[in-house]
Protein backbone atom coordinates (compact mmCIF):
# COMPACT_ATOMS: atom_id res chain seq x y z
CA UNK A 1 -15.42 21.77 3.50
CA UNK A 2 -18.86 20.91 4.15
CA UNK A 3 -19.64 17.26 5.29
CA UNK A 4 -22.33 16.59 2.64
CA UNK A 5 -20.15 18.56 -0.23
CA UNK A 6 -17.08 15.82 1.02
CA UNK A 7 -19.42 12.86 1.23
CA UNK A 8 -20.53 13.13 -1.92
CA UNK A 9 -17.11 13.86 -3.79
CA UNK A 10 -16.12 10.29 -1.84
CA UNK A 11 -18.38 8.71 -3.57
CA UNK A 12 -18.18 10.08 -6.63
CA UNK A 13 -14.37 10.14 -6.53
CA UNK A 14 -13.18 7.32 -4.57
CA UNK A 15 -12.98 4.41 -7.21
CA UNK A 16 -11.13 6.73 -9.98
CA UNK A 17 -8.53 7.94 -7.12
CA UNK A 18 -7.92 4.63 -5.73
CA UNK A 19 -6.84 3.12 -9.25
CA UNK A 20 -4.47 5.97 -10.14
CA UNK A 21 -3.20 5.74 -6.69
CA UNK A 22 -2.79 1.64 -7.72
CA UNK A 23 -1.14 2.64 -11.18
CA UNK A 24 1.45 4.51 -9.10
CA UNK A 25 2.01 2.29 -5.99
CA UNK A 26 1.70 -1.05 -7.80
CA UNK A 27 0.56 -2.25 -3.78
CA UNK A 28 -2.92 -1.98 -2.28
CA UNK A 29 -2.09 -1.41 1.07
CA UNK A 30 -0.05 1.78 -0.46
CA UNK A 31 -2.57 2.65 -2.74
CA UNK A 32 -5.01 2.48 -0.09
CA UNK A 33 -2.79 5.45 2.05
CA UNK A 34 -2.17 7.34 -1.17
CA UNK A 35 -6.24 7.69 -1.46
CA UNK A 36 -6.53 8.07 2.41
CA UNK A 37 -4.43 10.84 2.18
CA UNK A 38 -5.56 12.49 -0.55
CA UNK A 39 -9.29 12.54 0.30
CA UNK A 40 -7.74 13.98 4.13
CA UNK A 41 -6.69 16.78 2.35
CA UNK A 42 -9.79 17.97 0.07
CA UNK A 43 -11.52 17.23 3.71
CA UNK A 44 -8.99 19.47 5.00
CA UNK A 45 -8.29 22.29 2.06
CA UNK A 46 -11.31 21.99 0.12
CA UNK A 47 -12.75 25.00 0.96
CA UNK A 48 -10.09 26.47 -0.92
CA UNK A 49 -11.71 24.63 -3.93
CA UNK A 50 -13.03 27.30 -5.97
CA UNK A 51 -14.86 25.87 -8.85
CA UNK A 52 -16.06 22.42 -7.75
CA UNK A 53 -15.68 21.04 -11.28
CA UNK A 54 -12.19 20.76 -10.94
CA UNK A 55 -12.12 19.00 -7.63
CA UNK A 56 -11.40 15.38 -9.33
CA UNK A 57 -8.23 16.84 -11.14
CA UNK A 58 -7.13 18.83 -7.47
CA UNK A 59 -7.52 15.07 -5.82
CA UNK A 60 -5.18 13.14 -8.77
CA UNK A 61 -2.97 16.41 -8.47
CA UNK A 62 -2.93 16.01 -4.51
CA UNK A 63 -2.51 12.36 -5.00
CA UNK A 64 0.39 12.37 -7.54
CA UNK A 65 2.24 15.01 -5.43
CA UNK A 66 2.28 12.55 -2.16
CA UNK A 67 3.57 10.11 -4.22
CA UNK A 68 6.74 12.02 -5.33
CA UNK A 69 6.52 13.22 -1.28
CA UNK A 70 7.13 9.31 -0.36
CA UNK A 71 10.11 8.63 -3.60
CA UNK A 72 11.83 11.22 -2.18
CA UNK A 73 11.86 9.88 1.27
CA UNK A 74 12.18 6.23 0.15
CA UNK A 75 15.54 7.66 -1.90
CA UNK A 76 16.93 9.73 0.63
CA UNK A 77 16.53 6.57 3.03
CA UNK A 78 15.89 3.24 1.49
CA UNK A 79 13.95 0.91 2.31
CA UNK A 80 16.20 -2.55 3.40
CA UNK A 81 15.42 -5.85 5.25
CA UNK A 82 17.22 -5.92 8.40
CA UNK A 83 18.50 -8.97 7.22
CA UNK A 84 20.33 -7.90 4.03
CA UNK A 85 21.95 -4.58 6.29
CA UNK A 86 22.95 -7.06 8.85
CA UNK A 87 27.04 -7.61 7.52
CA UNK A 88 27.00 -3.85 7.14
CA UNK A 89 25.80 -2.88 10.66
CA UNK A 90 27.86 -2.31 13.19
CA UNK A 91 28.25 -4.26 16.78
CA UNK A 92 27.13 -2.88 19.72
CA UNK A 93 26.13 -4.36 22.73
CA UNK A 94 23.07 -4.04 24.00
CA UNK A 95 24.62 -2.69 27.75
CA UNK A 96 26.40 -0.01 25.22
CA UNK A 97 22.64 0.81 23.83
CA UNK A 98 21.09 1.08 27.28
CA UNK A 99 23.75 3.26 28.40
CA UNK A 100 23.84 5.47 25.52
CA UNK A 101 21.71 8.51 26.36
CA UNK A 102 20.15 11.45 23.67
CA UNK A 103 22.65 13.41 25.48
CA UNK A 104 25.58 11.65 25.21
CA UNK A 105 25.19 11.49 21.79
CA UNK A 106 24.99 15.08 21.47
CA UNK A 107 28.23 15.63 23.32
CA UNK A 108 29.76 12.91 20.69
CA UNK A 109 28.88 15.01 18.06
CA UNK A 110 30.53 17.95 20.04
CA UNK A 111 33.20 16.36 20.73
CA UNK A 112 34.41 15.10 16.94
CA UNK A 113 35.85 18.03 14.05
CA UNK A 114 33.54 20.37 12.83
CA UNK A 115 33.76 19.65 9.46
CA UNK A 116 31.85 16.07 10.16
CA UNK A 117 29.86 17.84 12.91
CA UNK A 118 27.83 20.46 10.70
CA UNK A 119 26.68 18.03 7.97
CA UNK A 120 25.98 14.91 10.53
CA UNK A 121 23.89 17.60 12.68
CA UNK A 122 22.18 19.16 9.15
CA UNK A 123 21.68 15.66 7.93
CA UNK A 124 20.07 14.29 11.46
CA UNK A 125 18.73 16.56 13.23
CA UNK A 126 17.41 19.51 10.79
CA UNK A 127 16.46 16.50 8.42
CA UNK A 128 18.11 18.05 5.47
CA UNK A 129 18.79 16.62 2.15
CA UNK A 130 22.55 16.00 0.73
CA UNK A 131 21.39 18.65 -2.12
CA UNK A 132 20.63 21.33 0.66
CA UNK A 133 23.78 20.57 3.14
CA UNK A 134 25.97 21.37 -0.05
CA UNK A 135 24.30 24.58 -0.53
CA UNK A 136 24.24 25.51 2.89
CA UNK A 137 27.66 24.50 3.82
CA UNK A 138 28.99 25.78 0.18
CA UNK A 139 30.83 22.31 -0.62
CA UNK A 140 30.38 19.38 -3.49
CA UNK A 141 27.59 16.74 -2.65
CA UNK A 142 30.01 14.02 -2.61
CA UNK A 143 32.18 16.10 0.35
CA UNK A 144 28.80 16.44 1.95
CA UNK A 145 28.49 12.19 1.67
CA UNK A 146 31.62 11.48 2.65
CA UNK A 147 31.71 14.09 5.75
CA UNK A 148 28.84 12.17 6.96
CA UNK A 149 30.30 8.64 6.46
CA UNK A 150 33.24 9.96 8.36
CA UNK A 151 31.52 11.75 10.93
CA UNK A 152 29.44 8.26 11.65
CA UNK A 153 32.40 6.20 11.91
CA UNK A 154 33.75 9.30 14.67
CA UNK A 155 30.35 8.69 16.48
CA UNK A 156 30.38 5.36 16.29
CA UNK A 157 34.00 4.67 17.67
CA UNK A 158 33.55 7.27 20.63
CA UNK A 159 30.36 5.66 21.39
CA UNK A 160 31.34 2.30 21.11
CA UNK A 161 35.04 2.34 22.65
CA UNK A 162 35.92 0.40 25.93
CA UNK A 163 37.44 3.88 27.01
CA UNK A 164 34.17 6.06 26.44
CA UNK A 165 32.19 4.08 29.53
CA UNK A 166 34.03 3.20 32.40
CA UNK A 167 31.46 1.33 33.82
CA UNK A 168 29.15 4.84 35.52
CA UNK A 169 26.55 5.19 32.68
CA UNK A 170 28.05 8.04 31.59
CA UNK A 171 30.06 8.87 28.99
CA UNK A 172 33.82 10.14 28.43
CA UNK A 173 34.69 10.98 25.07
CA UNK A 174 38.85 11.46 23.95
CA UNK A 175 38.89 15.22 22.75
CA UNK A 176 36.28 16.77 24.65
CA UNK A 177 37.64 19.73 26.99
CA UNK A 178 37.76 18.95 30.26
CA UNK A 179 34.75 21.05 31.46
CA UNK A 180 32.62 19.41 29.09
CA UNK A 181 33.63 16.06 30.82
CA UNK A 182 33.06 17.83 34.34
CA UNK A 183 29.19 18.75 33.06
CA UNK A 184 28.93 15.43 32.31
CA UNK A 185 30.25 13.77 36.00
């Protein structure tokens, strides 16, 4: 999009954008991002903009649909204060964090069934929602929830036990195969 073509939608534009972006956020400072981003992307996809006219209604569309974008990620992981989580978090030492390496982790997750393993791995690492586990994996979304609880707690206990660090830095986890403990020594 041409500079001068952007400027002068900004100015044009910016005061209408901001206060449906304030109608939906109900916060400045996310109002404020809301607009940011959705002037970023007519400076980014403008061009593709073919009758100018409509540019106002592309911006509230643009707007409105990174605003669902950020519900959805604020109800697939909520927002708490630490402070309310704390009776629900689990103890770990801070020796037991510093020792607790990416891959360590990784051979934890190896290590426990594979029924908790595919949807904590889906879940974590291919960032994918309960909805799309269950489809991929071909089970009910409350198997898919409590897999993962499960799978956690697995993680957490051969992670966390006295047994799983003997004091090297590395990691031995109950029910790996011995070669997979030899890789690790």
């Amino acid at each position: 999009m041409e500079p001068s073509v952007f400027e002068n939608a900004v100015n044009a534009l910016y005061e209408p954008v901001y206060r449906f972006a304030r109608s939906l956020a109900r916060s400045e400072d996310d109002a404020g991002e809301l607009t940011q981003e959705a002037f970023s992307r007519l400076y980014e996809r403008g061009g593709t903009i073919r009758d100018q006219t409509k540019m106002k209604s592309w911006l509230f569309t643009t707007l409105y649909r990174v605003f669902l974008g950020w519900k959805r990620r604020e109800s697939r992981w909520s927002q708490v204060e630490i402070t309310e989580a704390e009776p629900e978090l689990p103890q770990v030492e801070p020796q037991q964090i510093a020792r607790c390496e990416a891959g360590d982790v990784l051979a934890a997750l190896q290590a426990i069934e594979e029924r908790y393993r595919a949807p904590l791995a889906l879940f974590y690492i291919d960032d994918l929602s309960y909805g799309e586990i269950a489809t991929t994996l071909e089970i009910p979304i409350g198997t898919v929830m409590s897999r993962i609880s499960r799978g956690k707690d697995a993680l957490r206990k051969l992670l966390t036990s006295p047994a799983a660090n003997q004091g090297t830095g590395i990691l031995h986890f109950p029910g790996a195969s011995t070669s997979d403990q030899a890789a690790h020594e």
